[in-house]
N, C-alpha and C. Protein backbone atom coordinates (compact mmCIF):
# COMPACT_ATOMS: atom_id res chain seq x y z
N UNK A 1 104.87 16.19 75.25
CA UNK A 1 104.63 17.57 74.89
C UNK A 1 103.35 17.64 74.06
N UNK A 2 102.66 18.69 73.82
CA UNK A 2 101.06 18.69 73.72
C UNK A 2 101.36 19.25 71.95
N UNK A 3 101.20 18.43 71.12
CA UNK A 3 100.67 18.68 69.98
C UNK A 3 101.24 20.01 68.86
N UNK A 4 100.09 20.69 69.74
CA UNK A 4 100.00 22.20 69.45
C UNK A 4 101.33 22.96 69.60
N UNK A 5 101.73 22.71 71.01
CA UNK A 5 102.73 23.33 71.15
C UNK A 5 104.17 22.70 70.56
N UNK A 6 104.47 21.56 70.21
CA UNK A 6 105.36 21.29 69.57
C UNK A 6 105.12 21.67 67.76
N UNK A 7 104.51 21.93 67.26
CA UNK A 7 104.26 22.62 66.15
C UNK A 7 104.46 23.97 66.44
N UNK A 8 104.67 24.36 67.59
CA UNK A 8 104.49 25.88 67.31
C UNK A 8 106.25 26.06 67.35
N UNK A 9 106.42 24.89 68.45
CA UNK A 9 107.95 25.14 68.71
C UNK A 9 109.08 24.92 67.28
N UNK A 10 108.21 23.84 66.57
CA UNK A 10 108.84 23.21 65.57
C UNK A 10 108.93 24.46 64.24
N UNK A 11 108.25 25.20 64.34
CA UNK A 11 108.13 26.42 63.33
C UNK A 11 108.94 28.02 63.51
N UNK A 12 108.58 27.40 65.13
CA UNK A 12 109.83 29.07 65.51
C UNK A 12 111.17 28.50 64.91
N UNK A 13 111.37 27.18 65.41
CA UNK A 13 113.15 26.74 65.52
C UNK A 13 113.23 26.74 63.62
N UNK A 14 112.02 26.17 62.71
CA UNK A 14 112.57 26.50 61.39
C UNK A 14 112.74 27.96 61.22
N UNK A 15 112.06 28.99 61.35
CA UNK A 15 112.42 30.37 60.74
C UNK A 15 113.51 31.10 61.72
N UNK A 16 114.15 30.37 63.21
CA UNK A 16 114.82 31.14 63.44
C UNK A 16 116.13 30.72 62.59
N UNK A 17 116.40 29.01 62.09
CA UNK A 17 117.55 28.60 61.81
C UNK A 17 117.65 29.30 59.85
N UNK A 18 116.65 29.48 59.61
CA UNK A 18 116.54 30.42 58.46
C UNK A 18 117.38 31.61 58.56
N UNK A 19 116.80 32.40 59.15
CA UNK A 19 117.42 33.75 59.83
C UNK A 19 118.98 33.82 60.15
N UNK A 20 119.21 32.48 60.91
CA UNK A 20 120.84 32.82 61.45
C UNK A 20 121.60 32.27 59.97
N UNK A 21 120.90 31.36 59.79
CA UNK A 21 122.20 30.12 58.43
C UNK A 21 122.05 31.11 57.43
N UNK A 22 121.09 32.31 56.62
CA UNK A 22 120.89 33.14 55.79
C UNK A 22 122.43 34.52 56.20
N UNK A 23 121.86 34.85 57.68
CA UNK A 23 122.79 35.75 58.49
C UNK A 23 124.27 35.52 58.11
N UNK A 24 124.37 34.01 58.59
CA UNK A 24 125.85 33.67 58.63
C UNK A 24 126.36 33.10 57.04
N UNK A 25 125.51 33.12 56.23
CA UNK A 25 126.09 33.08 54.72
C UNK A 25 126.15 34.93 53.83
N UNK A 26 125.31 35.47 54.77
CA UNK A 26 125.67 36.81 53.96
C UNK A 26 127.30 37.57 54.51
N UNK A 27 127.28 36.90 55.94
CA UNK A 27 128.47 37.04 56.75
C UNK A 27 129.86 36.53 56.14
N UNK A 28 129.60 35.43 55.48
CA UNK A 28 130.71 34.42 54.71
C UNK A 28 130.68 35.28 53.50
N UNK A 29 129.80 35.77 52.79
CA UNK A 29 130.13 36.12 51.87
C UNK A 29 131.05 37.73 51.66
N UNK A 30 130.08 38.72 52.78
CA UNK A 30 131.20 39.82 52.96
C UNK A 30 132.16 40.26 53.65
N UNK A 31 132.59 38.97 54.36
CA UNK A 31 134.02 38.82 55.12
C UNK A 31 134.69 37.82 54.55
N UNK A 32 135.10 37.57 53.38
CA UNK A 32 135.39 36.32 53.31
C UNK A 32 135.71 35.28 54.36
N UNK A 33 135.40 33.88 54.37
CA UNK A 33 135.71 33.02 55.14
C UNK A 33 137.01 32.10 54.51
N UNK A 34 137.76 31.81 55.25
CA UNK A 34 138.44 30.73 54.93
C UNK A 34 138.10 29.59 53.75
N UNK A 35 138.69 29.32 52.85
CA UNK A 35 138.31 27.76 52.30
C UNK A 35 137.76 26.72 52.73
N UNK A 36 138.67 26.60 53.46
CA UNK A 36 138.61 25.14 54.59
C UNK A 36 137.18 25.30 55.00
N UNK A 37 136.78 26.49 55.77
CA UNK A 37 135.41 26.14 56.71
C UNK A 37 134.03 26.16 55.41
N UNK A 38 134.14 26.75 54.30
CA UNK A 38 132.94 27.30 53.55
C UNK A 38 132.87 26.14 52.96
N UNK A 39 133.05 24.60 53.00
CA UNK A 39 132.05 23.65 52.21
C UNK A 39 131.45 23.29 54.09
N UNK A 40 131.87 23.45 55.25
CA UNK A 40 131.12 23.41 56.45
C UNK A 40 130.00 24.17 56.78
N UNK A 41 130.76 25.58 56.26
CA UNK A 41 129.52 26.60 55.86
C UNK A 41 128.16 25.99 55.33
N UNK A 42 128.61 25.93 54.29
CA UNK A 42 127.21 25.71 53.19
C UNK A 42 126.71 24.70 53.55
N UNK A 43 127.28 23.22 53.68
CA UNK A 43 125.99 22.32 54.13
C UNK A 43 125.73 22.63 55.78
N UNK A 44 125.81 23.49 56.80
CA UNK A 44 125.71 23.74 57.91
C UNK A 44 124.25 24.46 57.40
N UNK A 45 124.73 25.69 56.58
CA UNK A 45 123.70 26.47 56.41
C UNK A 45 122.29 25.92 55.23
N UNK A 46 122.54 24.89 54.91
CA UNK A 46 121.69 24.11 54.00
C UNK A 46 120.82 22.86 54.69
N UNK A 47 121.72 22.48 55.95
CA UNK A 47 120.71 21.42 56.58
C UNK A 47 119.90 21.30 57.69
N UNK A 48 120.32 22.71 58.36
CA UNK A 48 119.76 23.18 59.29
C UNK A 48 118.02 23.63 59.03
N UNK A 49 118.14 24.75 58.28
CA UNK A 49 116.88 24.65 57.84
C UNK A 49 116.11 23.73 56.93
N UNK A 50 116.79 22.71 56.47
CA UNK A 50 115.87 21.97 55.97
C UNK A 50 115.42 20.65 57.26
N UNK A 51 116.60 20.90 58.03
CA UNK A 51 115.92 19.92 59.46
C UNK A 51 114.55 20.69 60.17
N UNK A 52 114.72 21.99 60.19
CA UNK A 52 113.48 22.13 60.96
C UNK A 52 112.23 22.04 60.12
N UNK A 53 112.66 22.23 58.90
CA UNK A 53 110.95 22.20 58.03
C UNK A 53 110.87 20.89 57.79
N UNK A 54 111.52 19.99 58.13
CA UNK A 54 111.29 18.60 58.06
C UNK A 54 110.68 18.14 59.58
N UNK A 55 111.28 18.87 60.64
CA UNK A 55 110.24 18.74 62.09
C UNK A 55 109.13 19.08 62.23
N UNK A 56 108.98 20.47 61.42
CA UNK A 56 107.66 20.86 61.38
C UNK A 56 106.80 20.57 60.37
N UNK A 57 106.97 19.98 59.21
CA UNK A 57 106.17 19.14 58.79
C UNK A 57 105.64 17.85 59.28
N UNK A 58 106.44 17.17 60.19
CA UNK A 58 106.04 16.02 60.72
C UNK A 58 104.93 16.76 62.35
N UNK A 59 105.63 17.64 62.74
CA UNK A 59 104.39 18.39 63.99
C UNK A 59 103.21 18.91 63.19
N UNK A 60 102.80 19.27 62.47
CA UNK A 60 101.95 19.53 61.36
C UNK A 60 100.93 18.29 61.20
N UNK A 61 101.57 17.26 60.78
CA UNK A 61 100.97 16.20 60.21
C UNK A 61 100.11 15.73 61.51
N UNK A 62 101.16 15.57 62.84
CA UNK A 62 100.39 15.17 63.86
C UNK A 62 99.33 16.04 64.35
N UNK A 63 99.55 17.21 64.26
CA UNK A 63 98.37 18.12 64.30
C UNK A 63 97.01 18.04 63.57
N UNK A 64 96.90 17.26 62.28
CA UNK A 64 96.35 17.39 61.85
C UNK A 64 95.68 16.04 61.51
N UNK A 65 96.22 14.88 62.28
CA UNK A 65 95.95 13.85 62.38
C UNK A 65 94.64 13.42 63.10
N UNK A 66 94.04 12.60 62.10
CA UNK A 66 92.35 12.67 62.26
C UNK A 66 91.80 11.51 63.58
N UNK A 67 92.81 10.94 64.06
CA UNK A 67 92.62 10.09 65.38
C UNK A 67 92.52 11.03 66.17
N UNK A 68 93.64 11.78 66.67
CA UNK A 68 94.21 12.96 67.20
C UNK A 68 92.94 13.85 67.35
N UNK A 69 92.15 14.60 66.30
CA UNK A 69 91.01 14.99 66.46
C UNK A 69 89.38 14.18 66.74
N UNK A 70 89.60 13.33 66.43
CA UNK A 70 88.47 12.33 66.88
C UNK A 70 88.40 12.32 68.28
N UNK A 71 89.64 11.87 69.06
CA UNK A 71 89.51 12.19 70.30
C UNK A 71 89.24 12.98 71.12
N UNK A 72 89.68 14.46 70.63
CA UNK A 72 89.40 15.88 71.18
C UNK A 72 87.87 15.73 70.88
N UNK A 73 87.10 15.25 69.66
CA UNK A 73 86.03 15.49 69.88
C UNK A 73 84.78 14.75 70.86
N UNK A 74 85.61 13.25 70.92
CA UNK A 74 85.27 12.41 71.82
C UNK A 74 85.19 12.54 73.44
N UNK A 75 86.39 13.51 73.49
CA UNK A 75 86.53 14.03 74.89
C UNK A 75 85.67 15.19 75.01
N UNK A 76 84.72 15.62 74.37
CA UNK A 76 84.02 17.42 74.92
C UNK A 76 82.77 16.54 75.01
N UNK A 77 82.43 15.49 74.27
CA UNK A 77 81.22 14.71 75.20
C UNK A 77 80.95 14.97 76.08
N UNK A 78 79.43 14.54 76.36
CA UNK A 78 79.06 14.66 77.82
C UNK A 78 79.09 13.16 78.07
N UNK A 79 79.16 12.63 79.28
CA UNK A 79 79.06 11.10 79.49
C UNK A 79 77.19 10.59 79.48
N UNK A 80 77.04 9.75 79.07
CA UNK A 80 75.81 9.25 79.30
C UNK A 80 75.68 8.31 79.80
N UNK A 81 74.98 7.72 80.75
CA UNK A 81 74.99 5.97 81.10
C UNK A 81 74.32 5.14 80.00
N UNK A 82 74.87 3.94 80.21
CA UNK A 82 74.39 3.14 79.27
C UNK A 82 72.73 2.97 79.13
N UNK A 83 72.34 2.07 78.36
CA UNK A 83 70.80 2.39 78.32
C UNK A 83 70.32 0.91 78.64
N UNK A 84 71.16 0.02 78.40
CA UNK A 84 71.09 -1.45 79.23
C UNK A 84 71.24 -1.46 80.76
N UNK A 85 72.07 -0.26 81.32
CA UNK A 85 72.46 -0.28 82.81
C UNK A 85 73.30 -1.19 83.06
N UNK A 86 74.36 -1.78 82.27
CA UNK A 86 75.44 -2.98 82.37
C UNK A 86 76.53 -2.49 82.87
């Protein structure tokens, strides 16, 4: 998968799991939930988003990884022949 686009993917999936685990704790809180499920609750809704900002910090990093760009710049070269002719 290309870089770019796994950073982009890696950032939707953190703010959507924000959105629902936020959703489904305001949900727990004004319906009450059961006992039993609300310590499932909370670390459900606590590790989820910290998994995706932990994906997208690592898609980030590779994005921004200076091999990674060396090459892109290596690749818009034009080719030249050698100047020995070897």
């Amino acid at each position: 998968m290309p870089v770019r686009r796994r950073a982009i993917i890696a950032g939707l999936f953190a703010a959507l799991a924000t959105i629902v685990c936020g959703a489904l704790l305001t949900a727990a809180v004004l319906v009450p939930a059961p006992t039993a499920v609300l310590p499932f609750l909370i670390v459900t809704c606590l590790g989820c988003p910290m998994a995706g900002a932990y994906e997208m910090a690592l898609a980030l990093a590779a994005l921004r990884d200076p091999q990674v760009q060396l090459r892109r710049e290596l690749d818009r070269l034009p080719e030249a022949p050698h100047p020995l002719d070897l």
